[in-house]
N, C-alpha and C. Protein backbone atom coordinates (compact mmCIF):
# COMPACT_ATOMS: atom_id res chain seq x y z
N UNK A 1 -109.63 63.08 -34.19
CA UNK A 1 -110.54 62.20 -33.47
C UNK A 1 -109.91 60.82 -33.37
N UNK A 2 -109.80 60.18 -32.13
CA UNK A 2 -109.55 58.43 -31.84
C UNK A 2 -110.93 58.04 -32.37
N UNK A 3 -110.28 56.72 -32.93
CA UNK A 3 -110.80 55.42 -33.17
C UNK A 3 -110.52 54.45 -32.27
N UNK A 4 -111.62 53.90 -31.39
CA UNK A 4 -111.01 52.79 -30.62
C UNK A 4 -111.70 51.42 -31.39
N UNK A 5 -110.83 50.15 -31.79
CA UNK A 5 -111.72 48.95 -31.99
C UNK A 5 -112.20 47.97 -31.08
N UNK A 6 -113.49 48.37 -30.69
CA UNK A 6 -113.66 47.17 -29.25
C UNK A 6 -114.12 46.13 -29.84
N UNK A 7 -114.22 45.51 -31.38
CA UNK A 7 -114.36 44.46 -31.52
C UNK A 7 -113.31 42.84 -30.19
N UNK A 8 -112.27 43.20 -30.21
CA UNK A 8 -111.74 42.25 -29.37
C UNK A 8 -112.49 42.22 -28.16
N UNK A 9 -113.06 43.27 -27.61
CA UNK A 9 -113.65 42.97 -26.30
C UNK A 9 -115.25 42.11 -26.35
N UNK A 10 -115.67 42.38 -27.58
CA UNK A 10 -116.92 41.82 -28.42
C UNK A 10 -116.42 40.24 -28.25
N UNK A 11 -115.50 39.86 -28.48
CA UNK A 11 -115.10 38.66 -28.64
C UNK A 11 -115.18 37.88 -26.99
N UNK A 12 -114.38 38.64 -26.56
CA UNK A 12 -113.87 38.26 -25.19
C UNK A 12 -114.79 37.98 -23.95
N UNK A 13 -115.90 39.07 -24.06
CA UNK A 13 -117.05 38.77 -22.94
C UNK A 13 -118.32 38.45 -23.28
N UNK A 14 -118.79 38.05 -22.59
CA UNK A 14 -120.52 37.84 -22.19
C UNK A 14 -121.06 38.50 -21.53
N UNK A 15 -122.13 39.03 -21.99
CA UNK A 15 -123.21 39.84 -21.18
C UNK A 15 -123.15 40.95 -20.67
N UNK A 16 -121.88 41.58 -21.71
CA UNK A 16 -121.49 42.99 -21.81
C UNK A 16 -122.03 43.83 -22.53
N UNK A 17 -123.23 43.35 -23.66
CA UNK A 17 -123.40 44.14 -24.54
C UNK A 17 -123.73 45.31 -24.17
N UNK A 18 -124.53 45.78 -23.39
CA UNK A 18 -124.96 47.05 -23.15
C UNK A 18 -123.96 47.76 -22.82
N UNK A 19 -122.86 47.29 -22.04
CA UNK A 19 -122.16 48.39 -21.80
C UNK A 19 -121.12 49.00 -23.02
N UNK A 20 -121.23 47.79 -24.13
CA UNK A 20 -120.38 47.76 -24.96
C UNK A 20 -121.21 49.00 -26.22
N UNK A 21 -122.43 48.75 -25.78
CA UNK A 21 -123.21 50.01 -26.88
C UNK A 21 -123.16 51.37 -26.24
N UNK A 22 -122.87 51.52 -25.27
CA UNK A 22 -123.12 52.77 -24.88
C UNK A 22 -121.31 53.12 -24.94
N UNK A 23 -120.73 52.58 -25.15
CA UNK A 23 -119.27 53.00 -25.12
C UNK A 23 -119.29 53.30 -26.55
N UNK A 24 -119.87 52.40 -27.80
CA UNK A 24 -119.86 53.02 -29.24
C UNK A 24 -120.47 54.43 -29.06
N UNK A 25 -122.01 54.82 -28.38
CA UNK A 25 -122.13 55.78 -28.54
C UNK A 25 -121.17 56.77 -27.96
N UNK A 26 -120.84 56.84 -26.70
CA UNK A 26 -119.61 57.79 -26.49
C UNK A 26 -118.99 57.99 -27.29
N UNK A 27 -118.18 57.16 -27.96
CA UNK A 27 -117.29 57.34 -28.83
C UNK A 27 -117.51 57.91 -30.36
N UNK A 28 -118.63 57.42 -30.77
CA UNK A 28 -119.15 58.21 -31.71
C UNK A 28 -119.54 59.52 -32.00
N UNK A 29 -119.57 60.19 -30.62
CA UNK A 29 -119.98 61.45 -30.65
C UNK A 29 -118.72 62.41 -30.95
N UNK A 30 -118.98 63.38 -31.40
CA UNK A 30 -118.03 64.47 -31.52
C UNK A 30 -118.22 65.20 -30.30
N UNK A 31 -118.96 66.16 -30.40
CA UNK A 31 -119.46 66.94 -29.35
C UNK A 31 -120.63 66.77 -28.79
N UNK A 32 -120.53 66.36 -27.40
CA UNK A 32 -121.69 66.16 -26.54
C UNK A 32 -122.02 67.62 -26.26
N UNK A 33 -123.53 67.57 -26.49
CA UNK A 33 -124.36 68.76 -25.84
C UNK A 33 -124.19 69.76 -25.15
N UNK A 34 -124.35 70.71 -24.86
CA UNK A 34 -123.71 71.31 -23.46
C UNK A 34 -124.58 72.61 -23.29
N UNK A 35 -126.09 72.62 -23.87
CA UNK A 35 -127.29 73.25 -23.37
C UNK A 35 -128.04 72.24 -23.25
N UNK A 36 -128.93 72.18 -21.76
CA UNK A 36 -127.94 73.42 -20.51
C UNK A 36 -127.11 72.59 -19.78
N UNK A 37 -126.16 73.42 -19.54
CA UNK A 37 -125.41 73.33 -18.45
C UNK A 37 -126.21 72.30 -17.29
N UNK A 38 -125.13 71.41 -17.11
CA UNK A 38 -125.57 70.73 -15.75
C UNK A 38 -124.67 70.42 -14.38
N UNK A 39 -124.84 69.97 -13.11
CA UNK A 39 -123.79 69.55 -12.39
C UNK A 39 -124.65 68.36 -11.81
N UNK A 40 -123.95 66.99 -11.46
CA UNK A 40 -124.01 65.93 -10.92
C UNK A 40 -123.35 66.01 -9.42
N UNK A 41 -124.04 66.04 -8.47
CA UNK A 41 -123.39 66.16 -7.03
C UNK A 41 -123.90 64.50 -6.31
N UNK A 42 -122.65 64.41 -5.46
CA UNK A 42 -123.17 63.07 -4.60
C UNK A 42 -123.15 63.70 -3.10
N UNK A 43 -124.64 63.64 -2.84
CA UNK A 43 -124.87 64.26 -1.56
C UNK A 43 -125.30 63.25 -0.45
N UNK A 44 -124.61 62.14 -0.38
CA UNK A 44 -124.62 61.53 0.22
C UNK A 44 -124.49 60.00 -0.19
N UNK A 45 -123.66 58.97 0.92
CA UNK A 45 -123.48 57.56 0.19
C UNK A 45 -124.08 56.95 -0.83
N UNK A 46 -125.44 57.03 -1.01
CA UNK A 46 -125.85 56.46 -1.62
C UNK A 46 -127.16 57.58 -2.52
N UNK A 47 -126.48 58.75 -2.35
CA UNK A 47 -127.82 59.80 -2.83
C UNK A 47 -126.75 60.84 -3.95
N UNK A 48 -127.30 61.17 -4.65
CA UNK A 48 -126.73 62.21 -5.61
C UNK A 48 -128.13 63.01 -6.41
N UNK A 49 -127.74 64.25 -7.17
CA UNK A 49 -128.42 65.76 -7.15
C UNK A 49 -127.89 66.17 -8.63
N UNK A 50 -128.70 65.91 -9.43
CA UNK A 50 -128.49 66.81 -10.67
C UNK A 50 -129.31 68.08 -10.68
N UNK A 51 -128.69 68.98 -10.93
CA UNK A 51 -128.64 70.39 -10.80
C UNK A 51 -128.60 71.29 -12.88
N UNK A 52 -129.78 71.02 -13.00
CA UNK A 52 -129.53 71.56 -14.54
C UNK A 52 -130.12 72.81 -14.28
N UNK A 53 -129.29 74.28 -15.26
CA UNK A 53 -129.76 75.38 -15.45
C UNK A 53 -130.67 75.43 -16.19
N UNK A 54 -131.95 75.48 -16.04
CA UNK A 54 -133.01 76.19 -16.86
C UNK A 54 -133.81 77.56 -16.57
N UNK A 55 -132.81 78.77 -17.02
CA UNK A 55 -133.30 79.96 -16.30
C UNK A 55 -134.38 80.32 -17.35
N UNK A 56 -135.30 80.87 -16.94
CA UNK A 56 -136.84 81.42 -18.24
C UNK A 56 -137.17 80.14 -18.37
N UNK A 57 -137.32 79.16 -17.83
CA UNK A 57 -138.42 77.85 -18.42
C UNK A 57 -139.03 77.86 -16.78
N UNK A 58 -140.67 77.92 -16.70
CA UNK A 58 -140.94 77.11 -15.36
C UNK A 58 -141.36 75.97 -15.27
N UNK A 59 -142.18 75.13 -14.34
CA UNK A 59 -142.54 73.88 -14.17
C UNK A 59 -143.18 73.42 -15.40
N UNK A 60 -144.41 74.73 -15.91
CA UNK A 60 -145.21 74.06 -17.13
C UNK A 60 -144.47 74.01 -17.78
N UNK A 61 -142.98 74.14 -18.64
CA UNK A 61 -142.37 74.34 -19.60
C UNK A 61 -141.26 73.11 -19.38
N UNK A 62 -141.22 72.51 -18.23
CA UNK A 62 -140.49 71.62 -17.95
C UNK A 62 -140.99 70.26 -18.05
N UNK A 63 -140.36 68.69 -18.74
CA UNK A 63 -140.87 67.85 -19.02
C UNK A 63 -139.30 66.45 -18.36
N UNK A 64 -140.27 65.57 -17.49
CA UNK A 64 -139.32 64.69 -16.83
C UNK A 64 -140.03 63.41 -16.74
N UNK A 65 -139.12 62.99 -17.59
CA UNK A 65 -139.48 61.13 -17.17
C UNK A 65 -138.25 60.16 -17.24
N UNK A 66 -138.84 59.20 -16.28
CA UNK A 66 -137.69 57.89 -16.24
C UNK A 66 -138.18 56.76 -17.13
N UNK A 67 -137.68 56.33 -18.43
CA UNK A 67 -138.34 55.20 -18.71
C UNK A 67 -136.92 54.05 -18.86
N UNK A 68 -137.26 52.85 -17.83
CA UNK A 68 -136.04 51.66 -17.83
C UNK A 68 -134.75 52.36 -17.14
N UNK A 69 -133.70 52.48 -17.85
CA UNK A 69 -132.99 53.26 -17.04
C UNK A 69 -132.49 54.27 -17.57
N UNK A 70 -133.60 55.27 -18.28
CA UNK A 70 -132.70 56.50 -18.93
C UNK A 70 -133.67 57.99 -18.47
N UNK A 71 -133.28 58.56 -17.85
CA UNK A 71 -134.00 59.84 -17.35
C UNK A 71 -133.67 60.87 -17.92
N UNK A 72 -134.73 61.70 -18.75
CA UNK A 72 -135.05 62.63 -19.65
C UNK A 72 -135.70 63.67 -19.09
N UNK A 73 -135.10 64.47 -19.44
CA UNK A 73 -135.22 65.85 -18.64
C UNK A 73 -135.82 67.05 -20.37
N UNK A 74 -136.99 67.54 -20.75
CA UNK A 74 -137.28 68.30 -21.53
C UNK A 74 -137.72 69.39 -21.24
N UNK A 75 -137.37 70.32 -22.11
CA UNK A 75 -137.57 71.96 -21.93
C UNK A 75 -138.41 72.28 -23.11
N UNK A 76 -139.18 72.92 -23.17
CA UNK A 76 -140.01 73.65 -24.64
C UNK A 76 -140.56 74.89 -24.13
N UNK A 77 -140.26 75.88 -24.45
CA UNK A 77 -140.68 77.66 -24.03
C UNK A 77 -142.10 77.29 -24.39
N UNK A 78 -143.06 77.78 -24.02
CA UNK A 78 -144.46 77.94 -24.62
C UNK A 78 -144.44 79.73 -25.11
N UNK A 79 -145.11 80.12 -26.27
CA UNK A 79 -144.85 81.30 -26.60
C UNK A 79 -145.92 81.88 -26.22
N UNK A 80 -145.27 82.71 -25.73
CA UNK A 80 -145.80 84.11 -24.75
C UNK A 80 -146.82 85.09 -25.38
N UNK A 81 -148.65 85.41 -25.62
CA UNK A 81 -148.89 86.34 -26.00
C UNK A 81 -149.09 87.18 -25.02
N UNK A 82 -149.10 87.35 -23.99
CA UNK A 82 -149.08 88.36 -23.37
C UNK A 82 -147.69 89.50 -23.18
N UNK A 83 -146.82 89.43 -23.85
CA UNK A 83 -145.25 90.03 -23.62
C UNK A 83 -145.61 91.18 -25.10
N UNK A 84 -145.87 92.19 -24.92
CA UNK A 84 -145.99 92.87 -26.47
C UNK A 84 -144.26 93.80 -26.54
N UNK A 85 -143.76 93.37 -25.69
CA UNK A 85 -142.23 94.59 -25.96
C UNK A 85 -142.02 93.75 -27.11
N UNK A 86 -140.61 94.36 -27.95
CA UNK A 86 -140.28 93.94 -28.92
C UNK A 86 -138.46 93.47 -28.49
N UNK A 87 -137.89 92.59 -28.83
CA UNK A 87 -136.96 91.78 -28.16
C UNK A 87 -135.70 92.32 -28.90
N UNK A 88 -134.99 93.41 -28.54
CA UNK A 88 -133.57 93.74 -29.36
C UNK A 88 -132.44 93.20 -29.27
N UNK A 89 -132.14 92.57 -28.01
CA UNK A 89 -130.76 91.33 -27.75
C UNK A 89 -131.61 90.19 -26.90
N UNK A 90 -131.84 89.25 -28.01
CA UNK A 90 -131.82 87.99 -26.94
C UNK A 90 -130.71 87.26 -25.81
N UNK A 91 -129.96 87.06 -25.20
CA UNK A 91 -128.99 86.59 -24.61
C UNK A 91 -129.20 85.25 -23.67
N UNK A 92 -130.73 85.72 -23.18
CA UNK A 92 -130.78 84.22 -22.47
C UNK A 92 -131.20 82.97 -23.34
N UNK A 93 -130.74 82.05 -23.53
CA UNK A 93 -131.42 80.93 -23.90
C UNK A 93 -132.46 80.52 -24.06
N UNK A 94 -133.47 80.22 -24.50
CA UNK A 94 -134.73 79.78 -24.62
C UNK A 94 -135.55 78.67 -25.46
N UNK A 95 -134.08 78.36 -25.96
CA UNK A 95 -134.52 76.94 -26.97
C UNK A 95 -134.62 76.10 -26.22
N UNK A 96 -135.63 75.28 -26.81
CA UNK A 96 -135.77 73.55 -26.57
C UNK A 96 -134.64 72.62 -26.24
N UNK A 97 -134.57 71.88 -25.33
CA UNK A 97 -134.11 71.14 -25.25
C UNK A 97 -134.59 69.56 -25.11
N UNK A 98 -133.44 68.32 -25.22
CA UNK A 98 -133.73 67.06 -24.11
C UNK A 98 -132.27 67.02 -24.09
N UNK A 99 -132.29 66.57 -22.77
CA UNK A 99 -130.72 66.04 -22.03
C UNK A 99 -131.41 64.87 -21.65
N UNK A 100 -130.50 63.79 -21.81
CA UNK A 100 -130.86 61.99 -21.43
C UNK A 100 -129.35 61.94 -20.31
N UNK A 101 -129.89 61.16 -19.27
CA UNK A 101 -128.89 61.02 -18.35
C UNK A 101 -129.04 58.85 -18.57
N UNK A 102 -128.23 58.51 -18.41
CA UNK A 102 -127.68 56.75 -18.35
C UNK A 102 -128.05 56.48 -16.65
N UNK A 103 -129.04 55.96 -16.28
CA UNK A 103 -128.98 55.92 -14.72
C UNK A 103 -128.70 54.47 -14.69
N UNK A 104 -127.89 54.06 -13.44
CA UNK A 104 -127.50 52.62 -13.43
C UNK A 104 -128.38 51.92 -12.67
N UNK A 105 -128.51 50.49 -12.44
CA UNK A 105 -128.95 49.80 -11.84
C UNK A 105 -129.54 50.09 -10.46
N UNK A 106 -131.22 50.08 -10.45
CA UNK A 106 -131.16 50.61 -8.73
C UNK A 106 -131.64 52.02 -8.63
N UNK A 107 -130.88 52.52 -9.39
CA UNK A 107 -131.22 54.38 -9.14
C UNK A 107 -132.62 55.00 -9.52
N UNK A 108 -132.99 55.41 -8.32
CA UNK A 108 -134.49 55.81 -8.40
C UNK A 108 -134.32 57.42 -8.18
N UNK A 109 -135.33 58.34 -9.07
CA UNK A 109 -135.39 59.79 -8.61
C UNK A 109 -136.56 59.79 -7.94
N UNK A 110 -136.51 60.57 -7.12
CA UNK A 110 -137.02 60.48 -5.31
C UNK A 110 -137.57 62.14 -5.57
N UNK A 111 -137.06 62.77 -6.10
CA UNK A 111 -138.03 64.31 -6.73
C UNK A 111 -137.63 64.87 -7.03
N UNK A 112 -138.27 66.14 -7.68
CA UNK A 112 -137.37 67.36 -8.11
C UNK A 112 -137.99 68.67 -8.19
N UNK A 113 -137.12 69.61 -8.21
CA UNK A 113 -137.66 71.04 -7.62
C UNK A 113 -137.26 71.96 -8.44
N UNK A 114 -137.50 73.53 -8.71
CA UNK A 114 -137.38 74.00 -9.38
C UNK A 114 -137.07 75.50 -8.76
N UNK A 115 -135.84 75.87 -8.37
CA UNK A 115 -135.56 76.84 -7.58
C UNK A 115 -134.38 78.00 -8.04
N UNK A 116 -134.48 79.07 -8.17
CA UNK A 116 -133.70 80.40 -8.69
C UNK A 116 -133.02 79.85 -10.01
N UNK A 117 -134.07 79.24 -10.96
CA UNK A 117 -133.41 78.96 -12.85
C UNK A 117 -132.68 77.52 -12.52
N UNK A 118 -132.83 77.07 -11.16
CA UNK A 118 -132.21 75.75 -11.58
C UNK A 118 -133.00 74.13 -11.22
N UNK A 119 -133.26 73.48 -11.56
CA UNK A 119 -133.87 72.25 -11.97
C UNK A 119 -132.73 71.22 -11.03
N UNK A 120 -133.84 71.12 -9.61
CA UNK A 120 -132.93 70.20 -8.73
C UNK A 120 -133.36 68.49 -8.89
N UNK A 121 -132.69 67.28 -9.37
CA UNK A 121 -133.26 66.13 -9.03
C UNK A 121 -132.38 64.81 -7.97
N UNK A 122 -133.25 65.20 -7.65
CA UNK A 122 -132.65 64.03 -6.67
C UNK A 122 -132.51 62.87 -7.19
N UNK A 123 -131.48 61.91 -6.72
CA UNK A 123 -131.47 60.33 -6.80
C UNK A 123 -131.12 59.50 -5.60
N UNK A 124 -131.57 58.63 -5.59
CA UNK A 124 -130.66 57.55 -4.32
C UNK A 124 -130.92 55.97 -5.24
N UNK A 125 -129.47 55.20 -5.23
CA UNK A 125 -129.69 54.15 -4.83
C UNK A 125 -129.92 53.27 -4.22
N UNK A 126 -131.30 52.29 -4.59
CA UNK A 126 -131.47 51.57 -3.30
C UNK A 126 -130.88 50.02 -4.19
N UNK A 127 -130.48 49.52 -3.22
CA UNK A 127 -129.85 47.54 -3.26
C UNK A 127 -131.35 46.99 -3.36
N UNK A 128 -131.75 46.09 -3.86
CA UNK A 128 -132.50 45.16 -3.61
C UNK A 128 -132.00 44.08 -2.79
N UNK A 129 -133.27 43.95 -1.76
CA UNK A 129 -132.61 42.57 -0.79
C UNK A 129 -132.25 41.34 -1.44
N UNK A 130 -132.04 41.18 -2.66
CA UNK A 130 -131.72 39.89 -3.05
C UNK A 130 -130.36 40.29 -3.88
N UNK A 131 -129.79 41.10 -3.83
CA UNK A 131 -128.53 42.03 -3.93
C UNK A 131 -127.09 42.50 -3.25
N UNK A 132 -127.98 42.67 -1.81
CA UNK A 132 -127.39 43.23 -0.61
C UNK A 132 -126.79 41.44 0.15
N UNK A 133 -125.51 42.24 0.66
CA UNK A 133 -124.99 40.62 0.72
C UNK A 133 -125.69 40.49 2.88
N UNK A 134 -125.54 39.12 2.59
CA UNK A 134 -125.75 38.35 3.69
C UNK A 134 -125.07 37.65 4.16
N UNK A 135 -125.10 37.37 5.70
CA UNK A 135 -123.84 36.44 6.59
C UNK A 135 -124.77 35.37 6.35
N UNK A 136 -123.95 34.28 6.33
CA UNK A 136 -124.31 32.80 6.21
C UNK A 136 -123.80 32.69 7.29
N UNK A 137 -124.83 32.02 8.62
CA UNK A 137 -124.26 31.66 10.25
C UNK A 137 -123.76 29.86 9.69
N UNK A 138 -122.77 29.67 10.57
CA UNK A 138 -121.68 28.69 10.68
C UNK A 138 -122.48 27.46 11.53
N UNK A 139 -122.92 26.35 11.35
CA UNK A 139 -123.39 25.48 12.07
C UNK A 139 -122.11 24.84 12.83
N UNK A 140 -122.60 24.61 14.38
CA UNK A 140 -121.49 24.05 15.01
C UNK A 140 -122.02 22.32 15.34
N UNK A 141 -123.30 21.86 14.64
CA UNK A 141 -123.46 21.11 14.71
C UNK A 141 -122.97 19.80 14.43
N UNK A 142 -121.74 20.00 12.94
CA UNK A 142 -121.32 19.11 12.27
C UNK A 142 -120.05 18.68 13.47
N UNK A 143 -119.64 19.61 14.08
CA UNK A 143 -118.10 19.39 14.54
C UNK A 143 -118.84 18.74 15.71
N UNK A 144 -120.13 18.53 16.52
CA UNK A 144 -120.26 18.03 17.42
C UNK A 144 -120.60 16.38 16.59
N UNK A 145 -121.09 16.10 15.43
CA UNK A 145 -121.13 14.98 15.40
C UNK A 145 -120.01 13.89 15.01
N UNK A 146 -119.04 15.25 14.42
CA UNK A 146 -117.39 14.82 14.13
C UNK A 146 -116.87 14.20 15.61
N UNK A 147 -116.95 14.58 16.26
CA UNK A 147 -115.89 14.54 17.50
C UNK A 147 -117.28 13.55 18.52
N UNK A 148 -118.49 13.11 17.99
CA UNK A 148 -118.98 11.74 18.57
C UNK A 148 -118.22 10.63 18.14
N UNK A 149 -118.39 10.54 16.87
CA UNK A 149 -117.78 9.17 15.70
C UNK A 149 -116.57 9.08 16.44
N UNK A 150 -115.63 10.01 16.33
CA UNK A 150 -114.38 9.71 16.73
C UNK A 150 -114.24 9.48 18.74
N UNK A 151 -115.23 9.60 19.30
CA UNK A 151 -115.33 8.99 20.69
C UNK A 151 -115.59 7.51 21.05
N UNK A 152 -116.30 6.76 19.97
CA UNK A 152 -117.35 5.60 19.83
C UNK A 152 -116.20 4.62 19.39
């Protein structure tokens, strides 16, 4: 396993902390999660599609929220009395989960669907208008009062 020391970068900037904590956690981890399975697609400029497998969980068994900027995606089987077979190879998955996704600045989920075991969510970023850049128009007024003075 690397050790990285970002103390020097601790030193060096301002108003990095957050990004500077979420890089300890990366780094701290050994092995990140990997039930379930997910894919991150960008389906467009400013739109992207997480795609998590949850085959045997449906909507009631499915749990989603955004709080600030971290979107949590939970799974919990509810147990079944109506199923009386008796279960000789489990193979599919059926444990509990939470997967936490880091959403950045801006990124709103716009919905999500639940189609052949897989858990579709949408995102798009939107700019806030006080974000999104603007033309500053050029006054030609000054150069007309430049070029009076220098007539007079």
């Amino acid at each position: 396993m690397r050790q990285f020391d970002l103390a020097p970068l601790y030193r060096n900037t301002v108003g990095f902390d957050r990004l500077f904590s979420m890089l300890d956690q990366m780094v701290g981890v050994d092995a990140a999660p990997s039930y379930p399975p997910y894919n991150i697609e960008r389906t467009g400029e400013n739109a992207y599609r997480i795609s998590i497998a949850v085959a045997g969980f449906t909507d009631r068994d499915l749990t989603i929220e955004v709080k600030e900027n971290t979107l949590s995606v939970r799974g919990e089987k509810k147990p079944n009395e109506e199923r009386k077979a008796e279960v000789l190879h489990q193979g599919i998955a059926a444990r509990s989960f939470d997967r936490r996704f880091q959403l950045a600045d801006g990124v709103q989920v716009t919905g999500a669907s639940l189609e052949n075991g897989l858990l579709h969510l949408d995102l798009v970023r939107e700019t806030p208008e006080a974000k999104k850049p603007k033309l500053i128009p050029i006054s030609t007024n000054g150069a007309q009062v430049l070029e009076a003075k220098q007539a007079a």
